[in-house]
N, C-alpha and C. Protein backbone atom coordinates (compact mmCIF):
# COMPACT_ATOMS: atom_id res chain seq x y z
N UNK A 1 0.83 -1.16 0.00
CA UNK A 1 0.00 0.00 0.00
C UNK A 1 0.88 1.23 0.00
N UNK A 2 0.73 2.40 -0.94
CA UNK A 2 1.48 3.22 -0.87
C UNK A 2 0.63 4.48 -1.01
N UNK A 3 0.90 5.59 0.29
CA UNK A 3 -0.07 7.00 -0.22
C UNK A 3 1.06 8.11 -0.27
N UNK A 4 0.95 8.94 -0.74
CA UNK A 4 1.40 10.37 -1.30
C UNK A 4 0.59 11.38 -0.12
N UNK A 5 0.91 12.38 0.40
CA UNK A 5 1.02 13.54 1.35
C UNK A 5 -0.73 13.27 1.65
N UNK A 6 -0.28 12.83 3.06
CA UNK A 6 -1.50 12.70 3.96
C UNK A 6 -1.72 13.72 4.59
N UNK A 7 -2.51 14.62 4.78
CA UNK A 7 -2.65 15.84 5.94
C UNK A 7 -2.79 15.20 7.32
N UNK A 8 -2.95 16.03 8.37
CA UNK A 8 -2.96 15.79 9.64
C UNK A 8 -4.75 15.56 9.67
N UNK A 9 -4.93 14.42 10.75
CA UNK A 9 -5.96 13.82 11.30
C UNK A 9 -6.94 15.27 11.74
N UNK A 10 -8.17 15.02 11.37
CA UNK A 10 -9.38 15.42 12.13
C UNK A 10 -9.61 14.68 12.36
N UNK A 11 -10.30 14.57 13.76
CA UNK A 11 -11.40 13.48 14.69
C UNK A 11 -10.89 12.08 13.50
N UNK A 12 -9.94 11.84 13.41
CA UNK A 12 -9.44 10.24 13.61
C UNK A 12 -9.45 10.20 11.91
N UNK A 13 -10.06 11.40 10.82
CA UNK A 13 -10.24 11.60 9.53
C UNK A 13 -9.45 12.43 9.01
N UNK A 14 -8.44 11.79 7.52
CA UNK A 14 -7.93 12.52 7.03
C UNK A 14 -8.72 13.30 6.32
N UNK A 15 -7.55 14.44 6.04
CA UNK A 15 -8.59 16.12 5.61
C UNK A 15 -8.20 16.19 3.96
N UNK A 16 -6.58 15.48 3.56
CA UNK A 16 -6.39 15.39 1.75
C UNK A 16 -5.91 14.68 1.71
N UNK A 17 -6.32 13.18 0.69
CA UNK A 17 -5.22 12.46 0.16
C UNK A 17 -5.49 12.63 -1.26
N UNK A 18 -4.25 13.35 -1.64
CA UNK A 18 -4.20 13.79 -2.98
C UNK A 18 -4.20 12.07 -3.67
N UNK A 19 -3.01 10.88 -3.71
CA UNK A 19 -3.25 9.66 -4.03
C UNK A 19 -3.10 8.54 -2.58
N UNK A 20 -3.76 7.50 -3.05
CA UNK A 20 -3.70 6.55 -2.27
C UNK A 20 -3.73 4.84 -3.31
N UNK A 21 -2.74 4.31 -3.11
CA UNK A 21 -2.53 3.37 -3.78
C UNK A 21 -2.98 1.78 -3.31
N UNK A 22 -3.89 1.01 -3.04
CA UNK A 22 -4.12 -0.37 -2.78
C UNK A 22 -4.01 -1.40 -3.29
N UNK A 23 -3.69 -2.57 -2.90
CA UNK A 23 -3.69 -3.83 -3.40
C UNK A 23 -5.03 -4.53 -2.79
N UNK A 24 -5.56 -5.65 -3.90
CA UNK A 24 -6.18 -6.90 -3.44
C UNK A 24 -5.95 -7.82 -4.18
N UNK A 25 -6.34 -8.61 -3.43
CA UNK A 25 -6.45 -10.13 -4.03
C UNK A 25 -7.64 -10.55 -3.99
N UNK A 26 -8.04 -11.66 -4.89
CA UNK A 26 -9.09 -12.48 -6.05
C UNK A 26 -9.56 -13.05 -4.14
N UNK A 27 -10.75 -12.59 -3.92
CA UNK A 27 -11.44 -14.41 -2.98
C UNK A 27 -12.55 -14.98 -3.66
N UNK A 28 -13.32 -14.45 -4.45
CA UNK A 28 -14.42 -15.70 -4.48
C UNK A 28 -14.83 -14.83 -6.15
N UNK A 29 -15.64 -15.72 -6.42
CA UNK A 29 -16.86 -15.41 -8.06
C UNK A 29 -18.07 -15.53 -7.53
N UNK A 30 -18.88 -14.55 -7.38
CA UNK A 30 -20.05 -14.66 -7.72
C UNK A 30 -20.73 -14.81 -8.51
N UNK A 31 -22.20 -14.34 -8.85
CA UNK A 31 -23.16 -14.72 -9.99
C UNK A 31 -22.54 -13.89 -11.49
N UNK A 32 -22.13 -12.65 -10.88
CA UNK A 32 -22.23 -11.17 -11.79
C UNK A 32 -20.84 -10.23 -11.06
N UNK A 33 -20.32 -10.75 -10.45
CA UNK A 33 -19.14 -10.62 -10.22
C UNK A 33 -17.98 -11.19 -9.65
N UNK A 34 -16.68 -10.52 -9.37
CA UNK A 34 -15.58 -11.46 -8.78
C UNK A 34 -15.31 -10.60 -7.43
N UNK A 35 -15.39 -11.20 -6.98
CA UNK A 35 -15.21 -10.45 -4.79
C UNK A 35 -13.41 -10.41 -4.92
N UNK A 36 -12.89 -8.97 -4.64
CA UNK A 36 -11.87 -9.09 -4.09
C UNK A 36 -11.54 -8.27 -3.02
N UNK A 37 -10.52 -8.46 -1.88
CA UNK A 37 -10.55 -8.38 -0.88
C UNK A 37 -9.04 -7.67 -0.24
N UNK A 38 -8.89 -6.28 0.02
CA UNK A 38 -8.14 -5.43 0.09
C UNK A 38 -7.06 -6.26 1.26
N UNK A 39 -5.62 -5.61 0.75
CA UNK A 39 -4.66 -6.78 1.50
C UNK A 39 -4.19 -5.55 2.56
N UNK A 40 -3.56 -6.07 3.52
CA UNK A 40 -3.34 -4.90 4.55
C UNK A 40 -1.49 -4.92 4.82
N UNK A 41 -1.63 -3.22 4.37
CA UNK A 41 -0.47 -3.03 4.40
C UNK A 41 0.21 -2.35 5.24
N UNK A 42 1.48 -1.42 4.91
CA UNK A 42 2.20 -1.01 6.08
C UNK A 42 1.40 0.02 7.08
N UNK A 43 0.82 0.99 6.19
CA UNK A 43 0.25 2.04 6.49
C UNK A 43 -1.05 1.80 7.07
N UNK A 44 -1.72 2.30 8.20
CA UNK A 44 -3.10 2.40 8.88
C UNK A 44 -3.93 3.32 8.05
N UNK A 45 -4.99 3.35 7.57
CA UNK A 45 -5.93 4.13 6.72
C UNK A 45 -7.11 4.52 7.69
N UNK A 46 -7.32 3.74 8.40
CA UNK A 46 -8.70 3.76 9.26
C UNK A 46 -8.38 3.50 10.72
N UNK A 47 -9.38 3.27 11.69
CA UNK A 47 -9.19 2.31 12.92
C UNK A 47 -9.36 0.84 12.99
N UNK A 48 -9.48 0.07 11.13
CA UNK A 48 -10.23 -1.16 11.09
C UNK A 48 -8.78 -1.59 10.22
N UNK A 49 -7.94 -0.61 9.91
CA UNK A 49 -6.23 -0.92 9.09
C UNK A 49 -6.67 -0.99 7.84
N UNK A 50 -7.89 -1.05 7.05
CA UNK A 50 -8.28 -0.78 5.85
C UNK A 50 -8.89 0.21 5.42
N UNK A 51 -8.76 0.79 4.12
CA UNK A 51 -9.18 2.13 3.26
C UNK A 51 -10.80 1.69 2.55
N UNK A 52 -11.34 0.47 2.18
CA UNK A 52 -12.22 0.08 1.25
C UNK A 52 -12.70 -0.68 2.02
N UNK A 53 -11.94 -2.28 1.80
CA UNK A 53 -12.15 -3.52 2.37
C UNK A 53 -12.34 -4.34 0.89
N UNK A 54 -13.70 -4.81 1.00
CA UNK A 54 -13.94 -5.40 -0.53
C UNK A 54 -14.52 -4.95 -1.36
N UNK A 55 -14.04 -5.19 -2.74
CA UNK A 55 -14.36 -4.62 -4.01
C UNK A 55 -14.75 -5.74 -4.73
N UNK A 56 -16.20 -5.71 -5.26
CA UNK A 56 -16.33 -6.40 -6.48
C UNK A 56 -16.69 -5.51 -7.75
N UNK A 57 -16.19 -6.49 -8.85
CA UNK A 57 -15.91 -5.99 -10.17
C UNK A 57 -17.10 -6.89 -11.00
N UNK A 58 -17.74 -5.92 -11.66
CA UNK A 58 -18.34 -6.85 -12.91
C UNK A 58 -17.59 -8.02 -13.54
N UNK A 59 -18.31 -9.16 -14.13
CA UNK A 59 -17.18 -9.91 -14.64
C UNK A 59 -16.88 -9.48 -16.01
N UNK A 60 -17.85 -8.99 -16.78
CA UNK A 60 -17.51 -8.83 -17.84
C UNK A 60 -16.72 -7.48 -18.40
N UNK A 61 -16.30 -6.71 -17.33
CA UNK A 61 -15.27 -5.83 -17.17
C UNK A 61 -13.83 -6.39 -17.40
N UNK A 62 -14.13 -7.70 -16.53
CA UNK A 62 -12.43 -8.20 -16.22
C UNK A 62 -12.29 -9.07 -17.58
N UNK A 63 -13.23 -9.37 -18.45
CA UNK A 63 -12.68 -10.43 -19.77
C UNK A 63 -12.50 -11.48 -19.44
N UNK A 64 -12.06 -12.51 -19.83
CA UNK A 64 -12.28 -14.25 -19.68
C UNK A 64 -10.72 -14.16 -18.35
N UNK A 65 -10.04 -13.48 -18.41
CA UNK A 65 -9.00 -13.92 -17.78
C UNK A 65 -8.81 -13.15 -16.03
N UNK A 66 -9.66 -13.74 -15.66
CA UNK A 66 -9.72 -13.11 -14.27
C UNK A 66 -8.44 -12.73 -13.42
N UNK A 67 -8.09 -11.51 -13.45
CA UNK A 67 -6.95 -11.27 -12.48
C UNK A 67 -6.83 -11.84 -10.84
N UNK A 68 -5.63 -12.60 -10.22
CA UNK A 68 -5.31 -12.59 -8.96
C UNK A 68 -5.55 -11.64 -8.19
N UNK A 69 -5.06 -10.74 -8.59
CA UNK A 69 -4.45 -9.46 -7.53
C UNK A 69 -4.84 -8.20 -8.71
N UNK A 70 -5.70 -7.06 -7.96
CA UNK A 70 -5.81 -6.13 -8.55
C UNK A 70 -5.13 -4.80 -7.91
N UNK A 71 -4.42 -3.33 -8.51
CA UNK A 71 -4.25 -2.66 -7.83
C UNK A 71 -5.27 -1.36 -8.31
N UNK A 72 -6.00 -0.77 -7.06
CA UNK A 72 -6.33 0.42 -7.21
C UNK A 72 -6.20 1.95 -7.28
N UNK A 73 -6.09 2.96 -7.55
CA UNK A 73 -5.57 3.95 -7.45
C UNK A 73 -6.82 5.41 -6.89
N UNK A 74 -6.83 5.69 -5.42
CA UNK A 74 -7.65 6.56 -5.03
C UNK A 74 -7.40 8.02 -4.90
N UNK A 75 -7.48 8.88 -6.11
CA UNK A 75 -7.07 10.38 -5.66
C UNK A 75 -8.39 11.49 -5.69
N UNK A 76 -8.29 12.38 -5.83
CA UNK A 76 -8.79 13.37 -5.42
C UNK A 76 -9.71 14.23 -7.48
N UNK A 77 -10.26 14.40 -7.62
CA UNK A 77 -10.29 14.27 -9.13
C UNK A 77 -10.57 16.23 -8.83
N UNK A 78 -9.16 16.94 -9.29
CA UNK A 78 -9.29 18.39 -9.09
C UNK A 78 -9.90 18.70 -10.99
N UNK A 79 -9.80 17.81 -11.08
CA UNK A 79 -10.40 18.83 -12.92
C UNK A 79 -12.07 19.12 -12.60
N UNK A 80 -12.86 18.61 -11.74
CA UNK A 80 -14.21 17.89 -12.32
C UNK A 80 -14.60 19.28 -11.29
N UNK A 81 -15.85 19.08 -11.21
CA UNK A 81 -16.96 20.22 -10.62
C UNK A 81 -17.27 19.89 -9.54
């Protein structure tokens, strides 16, 4: 897990994370999607040590070849409104 300039804590909540970088890994297939399940890294994000937890993905997003391990990328989107 890797983040870029964290500000200082409010009430236990960060105030900017410009990026925040995660890993998961593949646990299960469902009907209409694939469950994956955020891996815990060096850094504390929360009081629970995770930023997300689990993510499922459409399957037909991922194409016939289902990835192990996905990485995510969480920033701040300054272009938009």
């Amino acid at each position: 897990m890797e983040s870029q300039r964290l500000d200082a804590k409010s009430n236990g909540r960060r105030e900017v994370v410009e990026k925040l970088e995660l890993k998961f890994t593949y646990e299960k297939e469902t009907k209409n999607t694939i469950r994956y399940q955020e891996e815990l890294g060096e850094e504390v994000h929360s009081s629970r040590d995770i930023a997300v937890g689990t993510l499922y993905v459409q399957k037909e997003v991922l194409g016939e070849r289902v990835p192990q391990r996905l990485r995510v990328i969480i920033e701040e989107d300054t272009n938009g409104k």
